[in-house]
N, C-alpha and C. Protein backbone atom coordinates (compact mmCIF):
# COMPACT_ATOMS: atom_id res chain seq x y z
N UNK A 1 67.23 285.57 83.53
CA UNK A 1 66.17 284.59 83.58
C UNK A 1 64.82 285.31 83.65
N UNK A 2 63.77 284.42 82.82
CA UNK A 2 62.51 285.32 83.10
C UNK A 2 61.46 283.78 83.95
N UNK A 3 60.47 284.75 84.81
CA UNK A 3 59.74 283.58 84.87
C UNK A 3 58.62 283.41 83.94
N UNK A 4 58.62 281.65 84.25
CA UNK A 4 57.72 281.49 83.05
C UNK A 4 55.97 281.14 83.35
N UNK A 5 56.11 280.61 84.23
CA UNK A 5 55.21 280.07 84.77
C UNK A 5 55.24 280.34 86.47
N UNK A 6 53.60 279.95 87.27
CA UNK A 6 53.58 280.31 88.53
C UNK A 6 52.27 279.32 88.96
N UNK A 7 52.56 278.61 90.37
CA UNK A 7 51.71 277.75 90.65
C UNK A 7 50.42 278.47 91.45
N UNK A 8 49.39 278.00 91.51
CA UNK A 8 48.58 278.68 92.63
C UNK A 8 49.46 278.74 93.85
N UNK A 9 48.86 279.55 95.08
CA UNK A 9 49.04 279.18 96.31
C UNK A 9 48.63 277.61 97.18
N UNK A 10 49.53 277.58 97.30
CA UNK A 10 49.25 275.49 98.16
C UNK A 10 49.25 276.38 99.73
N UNK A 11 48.35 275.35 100.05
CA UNK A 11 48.26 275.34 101.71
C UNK A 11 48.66 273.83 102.31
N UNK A 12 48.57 273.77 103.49
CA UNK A 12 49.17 272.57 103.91
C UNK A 12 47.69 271.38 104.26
N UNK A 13 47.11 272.13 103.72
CA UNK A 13 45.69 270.78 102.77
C UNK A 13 45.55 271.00 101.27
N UNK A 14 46.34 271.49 100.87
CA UNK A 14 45.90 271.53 99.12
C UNK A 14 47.25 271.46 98.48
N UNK A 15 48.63 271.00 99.27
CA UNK A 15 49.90 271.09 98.64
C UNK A 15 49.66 269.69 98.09
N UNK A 16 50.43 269.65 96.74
CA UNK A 16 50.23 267.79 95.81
C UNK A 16 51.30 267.55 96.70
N UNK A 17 50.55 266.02 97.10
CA UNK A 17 51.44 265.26 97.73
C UNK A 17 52.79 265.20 96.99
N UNK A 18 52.63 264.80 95.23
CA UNK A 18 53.65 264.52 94.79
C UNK A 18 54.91 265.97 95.15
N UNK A 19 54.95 266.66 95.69
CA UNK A 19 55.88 267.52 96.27
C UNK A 19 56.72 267.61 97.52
N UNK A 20 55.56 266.87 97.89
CA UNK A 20 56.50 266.33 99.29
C UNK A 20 56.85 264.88 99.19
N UNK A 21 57.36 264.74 97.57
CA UNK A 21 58.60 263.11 97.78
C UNK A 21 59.28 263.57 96.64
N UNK A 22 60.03 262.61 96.55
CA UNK A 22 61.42 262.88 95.99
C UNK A 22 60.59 263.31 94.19
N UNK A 23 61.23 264.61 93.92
CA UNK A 23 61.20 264.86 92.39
C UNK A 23 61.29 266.01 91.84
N UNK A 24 61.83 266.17 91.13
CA UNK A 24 62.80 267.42 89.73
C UNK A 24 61.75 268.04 89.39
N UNK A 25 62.84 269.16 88.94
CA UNK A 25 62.38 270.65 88.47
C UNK A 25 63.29 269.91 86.54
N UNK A 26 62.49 269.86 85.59
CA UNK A 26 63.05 269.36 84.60
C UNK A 26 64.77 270.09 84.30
N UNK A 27 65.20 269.63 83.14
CA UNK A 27 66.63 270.56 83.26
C UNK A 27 66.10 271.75 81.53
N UNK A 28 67.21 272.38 82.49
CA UNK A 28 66.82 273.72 81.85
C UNK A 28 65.70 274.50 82.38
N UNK A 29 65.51 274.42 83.84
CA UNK A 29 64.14 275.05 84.15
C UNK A 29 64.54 275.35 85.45
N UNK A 30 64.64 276.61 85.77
CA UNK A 30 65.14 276.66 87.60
C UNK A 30 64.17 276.59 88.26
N UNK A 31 63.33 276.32 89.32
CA UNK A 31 62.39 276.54 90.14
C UNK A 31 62.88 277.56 91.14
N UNK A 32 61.67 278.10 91.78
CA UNK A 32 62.14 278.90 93.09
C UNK A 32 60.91 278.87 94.45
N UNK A 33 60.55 278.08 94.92
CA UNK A 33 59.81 278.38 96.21
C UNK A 33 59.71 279.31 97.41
N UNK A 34 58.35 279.83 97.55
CA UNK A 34 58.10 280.79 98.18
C UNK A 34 57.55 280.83 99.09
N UNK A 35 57.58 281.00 100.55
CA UNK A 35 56.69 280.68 101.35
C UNK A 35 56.09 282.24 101.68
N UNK A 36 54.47 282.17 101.86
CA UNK A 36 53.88 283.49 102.18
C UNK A 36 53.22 283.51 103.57
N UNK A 37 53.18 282.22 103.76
CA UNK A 37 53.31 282.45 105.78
C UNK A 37 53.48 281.21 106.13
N UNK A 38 53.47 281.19 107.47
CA UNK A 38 53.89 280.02 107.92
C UNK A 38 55.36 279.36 107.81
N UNK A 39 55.71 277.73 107.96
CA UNK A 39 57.12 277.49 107.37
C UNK A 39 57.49 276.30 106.79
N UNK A 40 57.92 275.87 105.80
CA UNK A 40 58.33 274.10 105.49
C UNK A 40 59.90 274.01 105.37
N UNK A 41 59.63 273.11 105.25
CA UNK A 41 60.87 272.61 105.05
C UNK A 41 61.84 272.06 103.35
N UNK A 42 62.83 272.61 102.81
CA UNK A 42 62.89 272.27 101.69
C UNK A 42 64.20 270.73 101.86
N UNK A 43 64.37 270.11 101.39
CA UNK A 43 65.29 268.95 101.60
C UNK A 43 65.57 268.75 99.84
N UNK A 44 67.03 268.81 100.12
CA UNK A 44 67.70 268.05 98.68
C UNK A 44 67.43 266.53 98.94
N UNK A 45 67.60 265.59 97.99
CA UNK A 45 67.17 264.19 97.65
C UNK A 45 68.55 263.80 97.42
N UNK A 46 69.93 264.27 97.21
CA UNK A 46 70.87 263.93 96.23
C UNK A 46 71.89 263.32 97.08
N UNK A 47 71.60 263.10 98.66
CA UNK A 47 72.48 261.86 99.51
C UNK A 47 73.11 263.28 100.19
N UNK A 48 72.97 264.39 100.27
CA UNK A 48 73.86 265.52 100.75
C UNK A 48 73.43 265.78 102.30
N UNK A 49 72.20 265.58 102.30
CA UNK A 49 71.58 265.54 103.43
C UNK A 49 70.97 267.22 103.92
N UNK A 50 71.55 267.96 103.27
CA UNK A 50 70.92 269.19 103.32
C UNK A 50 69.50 269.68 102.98
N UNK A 51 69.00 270.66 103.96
CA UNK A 51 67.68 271.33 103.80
C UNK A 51 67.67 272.19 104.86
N UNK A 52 66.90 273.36 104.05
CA UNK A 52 66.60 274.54 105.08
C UNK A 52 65.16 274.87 105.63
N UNK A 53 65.14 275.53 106.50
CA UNK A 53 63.76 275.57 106.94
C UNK A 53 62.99 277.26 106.47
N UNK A 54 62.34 277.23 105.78
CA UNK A 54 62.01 278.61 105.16
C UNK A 54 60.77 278.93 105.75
N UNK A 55 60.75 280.62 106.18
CA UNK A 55 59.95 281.13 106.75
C UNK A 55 58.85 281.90 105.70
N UNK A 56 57.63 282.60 106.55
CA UNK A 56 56.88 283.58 105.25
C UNK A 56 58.03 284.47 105.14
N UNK A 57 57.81 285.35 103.95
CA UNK A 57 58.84 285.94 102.84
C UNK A 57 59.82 285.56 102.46
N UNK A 58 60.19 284.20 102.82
CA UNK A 58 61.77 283.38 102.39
C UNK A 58 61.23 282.64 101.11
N UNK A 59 62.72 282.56 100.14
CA UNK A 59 62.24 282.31 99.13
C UNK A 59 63.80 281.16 98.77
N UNK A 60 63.83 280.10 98.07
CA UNK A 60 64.86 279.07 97.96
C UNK A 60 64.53 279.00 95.93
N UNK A 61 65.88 279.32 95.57
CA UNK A 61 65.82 278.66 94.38
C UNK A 61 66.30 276.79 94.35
N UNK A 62 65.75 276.24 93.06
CA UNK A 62 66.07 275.17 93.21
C UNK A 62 66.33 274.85 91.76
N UNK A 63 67.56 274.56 91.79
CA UNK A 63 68.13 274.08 90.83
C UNK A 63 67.65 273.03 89.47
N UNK A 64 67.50 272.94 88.17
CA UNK A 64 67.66 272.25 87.54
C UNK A 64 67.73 270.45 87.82
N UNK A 65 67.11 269.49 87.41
CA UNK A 65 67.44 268.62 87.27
C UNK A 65 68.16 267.54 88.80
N UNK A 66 67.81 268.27 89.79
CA UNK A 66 68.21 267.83 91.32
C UNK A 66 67.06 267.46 92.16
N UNK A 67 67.71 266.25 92.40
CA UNK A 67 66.04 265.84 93.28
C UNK A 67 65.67 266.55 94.66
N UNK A 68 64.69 266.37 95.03
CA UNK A 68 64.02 267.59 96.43
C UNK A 68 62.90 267.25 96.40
N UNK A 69 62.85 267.39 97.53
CA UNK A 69 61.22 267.94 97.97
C UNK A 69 61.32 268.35 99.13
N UNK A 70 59.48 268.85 99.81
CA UNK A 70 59.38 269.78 100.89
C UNK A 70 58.57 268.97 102.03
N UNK A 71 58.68 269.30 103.03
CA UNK A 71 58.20 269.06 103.94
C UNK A 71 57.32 269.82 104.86
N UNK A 72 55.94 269.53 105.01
CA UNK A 72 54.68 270.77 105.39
C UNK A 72 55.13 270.89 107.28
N UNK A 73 55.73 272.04 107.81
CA UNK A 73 55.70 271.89 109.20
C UNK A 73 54.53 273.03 109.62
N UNK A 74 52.97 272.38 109.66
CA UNK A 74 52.24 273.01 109.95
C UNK A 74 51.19 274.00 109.04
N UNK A 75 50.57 274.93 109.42
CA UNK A 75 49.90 276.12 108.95
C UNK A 75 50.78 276.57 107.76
N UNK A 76 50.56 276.76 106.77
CA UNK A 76 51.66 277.21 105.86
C UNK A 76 50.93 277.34 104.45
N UNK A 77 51.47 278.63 103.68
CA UNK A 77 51.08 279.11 102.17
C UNK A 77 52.58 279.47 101.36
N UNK A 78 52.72 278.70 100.17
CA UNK A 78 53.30 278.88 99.41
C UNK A 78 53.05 278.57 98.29
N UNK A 79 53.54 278.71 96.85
CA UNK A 79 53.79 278.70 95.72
C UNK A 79 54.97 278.69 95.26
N UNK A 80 55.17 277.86 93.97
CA UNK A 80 56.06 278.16 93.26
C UNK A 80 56.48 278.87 91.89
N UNK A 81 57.43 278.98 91.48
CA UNK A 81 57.53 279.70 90.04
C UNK A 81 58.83 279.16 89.32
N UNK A 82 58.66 278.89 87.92
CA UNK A 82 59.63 278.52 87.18
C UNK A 82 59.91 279.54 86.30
N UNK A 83 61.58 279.15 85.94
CA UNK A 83 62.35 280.16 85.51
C UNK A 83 63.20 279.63 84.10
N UNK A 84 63.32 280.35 83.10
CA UNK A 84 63.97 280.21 81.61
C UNK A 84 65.33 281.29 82.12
């Protein structure tokens, strides 16, 4: 996989809301979130009930075509990057 693309850095006043509610990474496109300090929270959408809590240097791929989103707990910098 290469990446293809890369978001600015979001802070937890400049993250799009639309990220923290339910919505896809298109298919055929992996995402991967990065946190560079601080921590959120990532949550699947798909009834599984799973989500992890990611720290600075933790990084979560996210699958294709699966609903998610994140949750801001606090002070926090991340970005994302998509993948072919």
């Amino acid at each position: 996989m290469q990446e293809h693309e890369r978001t600015p850095e979001f802070t937890e006043s400049t993250a799009p809301k639309g990220l923290q509610h339910n919505h896809r990474v298109k298919a055929g496109v992996w995402g991967r979130l990065t946190v560079v300090d601080g921590k959120l929270r990532y949550c699947l959408e798909d009834g599984s009930g799973r989500h992890w809590v990611l720290c600075a240097d933790e990084s979560v791929w996210i699958p294709p075509d699966v609903p998610h989103r994140v949750e801001i707990l606090g002070p926090t910098r991340f970005y994302l990057s998509f993948w072919h």
